[in-house]
Protein backbone atom coordinates (compact mmCIF):
# COMPACT_ATOMS: atom_id res chain seq x y z
CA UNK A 1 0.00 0.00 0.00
CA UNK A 2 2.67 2.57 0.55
CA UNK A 3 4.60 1.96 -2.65
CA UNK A 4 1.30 2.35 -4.23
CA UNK A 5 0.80 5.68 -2.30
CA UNK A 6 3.73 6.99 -2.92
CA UNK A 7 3.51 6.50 -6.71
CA UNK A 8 0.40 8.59 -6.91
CA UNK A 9 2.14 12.28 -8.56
CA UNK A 10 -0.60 14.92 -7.05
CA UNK A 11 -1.38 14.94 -3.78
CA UNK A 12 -5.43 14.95 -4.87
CA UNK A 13 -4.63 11.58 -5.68
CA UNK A 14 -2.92 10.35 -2.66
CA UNK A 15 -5.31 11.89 -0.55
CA UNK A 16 -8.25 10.25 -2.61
CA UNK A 17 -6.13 6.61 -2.02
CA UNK A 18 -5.28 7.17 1.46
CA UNK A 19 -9.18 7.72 2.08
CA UNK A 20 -9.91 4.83 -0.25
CA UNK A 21 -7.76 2.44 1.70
CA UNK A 22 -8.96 3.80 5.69
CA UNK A 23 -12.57 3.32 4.56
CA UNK A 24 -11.31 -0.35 3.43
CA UNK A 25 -9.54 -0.74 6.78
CA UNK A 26 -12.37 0.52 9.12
CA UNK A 27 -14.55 -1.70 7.39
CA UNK A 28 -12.71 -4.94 8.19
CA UNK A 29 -11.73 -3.73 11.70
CA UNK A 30 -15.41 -2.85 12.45
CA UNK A 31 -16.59 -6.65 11.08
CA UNK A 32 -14.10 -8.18 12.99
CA UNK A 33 -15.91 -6.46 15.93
CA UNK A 34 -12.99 -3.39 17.26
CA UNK A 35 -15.28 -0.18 18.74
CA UNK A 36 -15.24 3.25 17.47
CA UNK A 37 -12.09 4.34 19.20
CA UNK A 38 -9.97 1.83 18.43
CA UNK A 39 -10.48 1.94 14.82
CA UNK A 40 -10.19 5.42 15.28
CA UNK A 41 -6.99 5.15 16.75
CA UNK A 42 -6.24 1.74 14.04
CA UNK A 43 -6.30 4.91 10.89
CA UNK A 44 -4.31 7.54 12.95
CA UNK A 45 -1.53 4.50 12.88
CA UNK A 46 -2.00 3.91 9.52
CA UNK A 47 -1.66 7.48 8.17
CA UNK A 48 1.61 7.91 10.28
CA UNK A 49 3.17 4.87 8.77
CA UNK A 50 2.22 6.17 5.38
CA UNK A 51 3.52 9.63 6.66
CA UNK A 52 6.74 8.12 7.72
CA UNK A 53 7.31 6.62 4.56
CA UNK A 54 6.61 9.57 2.22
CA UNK A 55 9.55 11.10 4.05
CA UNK A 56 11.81 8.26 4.22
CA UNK A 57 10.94 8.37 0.00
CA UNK A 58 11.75 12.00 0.15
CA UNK A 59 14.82 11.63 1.84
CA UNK A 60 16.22 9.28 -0.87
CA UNK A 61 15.30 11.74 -3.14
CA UNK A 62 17.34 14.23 -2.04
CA UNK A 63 20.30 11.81 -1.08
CA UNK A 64 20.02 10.76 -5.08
CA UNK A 65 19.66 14.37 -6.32
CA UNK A 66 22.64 15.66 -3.99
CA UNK A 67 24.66 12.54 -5.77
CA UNK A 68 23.78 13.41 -8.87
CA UNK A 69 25.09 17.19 -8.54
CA UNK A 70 28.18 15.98 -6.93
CA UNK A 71 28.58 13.92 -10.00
CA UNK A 72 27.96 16.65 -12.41
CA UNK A 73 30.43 18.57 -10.43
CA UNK A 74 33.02 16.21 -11.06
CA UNK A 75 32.51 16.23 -14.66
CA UNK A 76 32.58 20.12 -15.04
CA UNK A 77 36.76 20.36 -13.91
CA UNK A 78 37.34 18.49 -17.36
CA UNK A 79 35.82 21.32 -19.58
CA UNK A 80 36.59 24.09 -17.17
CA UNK A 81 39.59 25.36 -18.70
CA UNK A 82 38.13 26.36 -21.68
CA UNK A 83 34.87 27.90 -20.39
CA UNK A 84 38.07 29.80 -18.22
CA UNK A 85 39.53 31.27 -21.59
CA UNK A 86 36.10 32.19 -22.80
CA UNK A 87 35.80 34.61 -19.78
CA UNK A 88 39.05 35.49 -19.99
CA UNK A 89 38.76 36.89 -23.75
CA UNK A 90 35.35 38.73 -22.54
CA UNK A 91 37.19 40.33 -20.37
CA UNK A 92 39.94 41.15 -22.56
CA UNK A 93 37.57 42.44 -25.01
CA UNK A 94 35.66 44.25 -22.06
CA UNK A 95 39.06 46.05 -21.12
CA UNK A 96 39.53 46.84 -24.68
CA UNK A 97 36.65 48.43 -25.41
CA UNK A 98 36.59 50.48 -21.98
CA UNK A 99 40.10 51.83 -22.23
CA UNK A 100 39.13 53.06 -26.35
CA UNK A 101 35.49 54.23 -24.99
């Protein structure tokens, strides 16, 4: 159920699921015979796990992202040297132009 969750994109549709799949659970829990409260108490449980995961997801995320700048990073050194003698004719041309103007 949480993997499902957390492939829903908008958060209409995990909202819609997560009230999809507590109506499914109260249902059970109330034919099995639990009272009011504890099936109350039952979908405050559930929507914390699912909470817990969504951020656990997130985190990953954000690990994966901050990996995948670091690696980008690492390529950049490689063609820095002549995005370095770009500038440096800019400036050149900069100084030129300010010292005729």
């Amino acid at each position: 159920m949480v993997e499902k969750w957390a492939s829903l994109r908008t958060a209409g549709e995990r909202r819609a699921y997560l009230k999809m799949r507590a109506r499914t659970y109260e249902n059970r829990l109330r034919r099995v015979g639990f009272s009011e409260d504890e099936i109350a108490d039952a979908i405050d449980e559930l929507r914390d796990g699912v909470r817990v995961a969504m951020e656990k997801r997130r985190q990953r995320l954000v690990c994966e992202f901050r990996e995948e700048k670091r690696a980008a990073a690492a390529v950049i050194p490689v063609d820095f040297g002549r995005w370095q003698r770009l500038a440096e004719r800019r400036k050149a041309k900069e100084d030129v132009s300010d010292a005729t103007g």
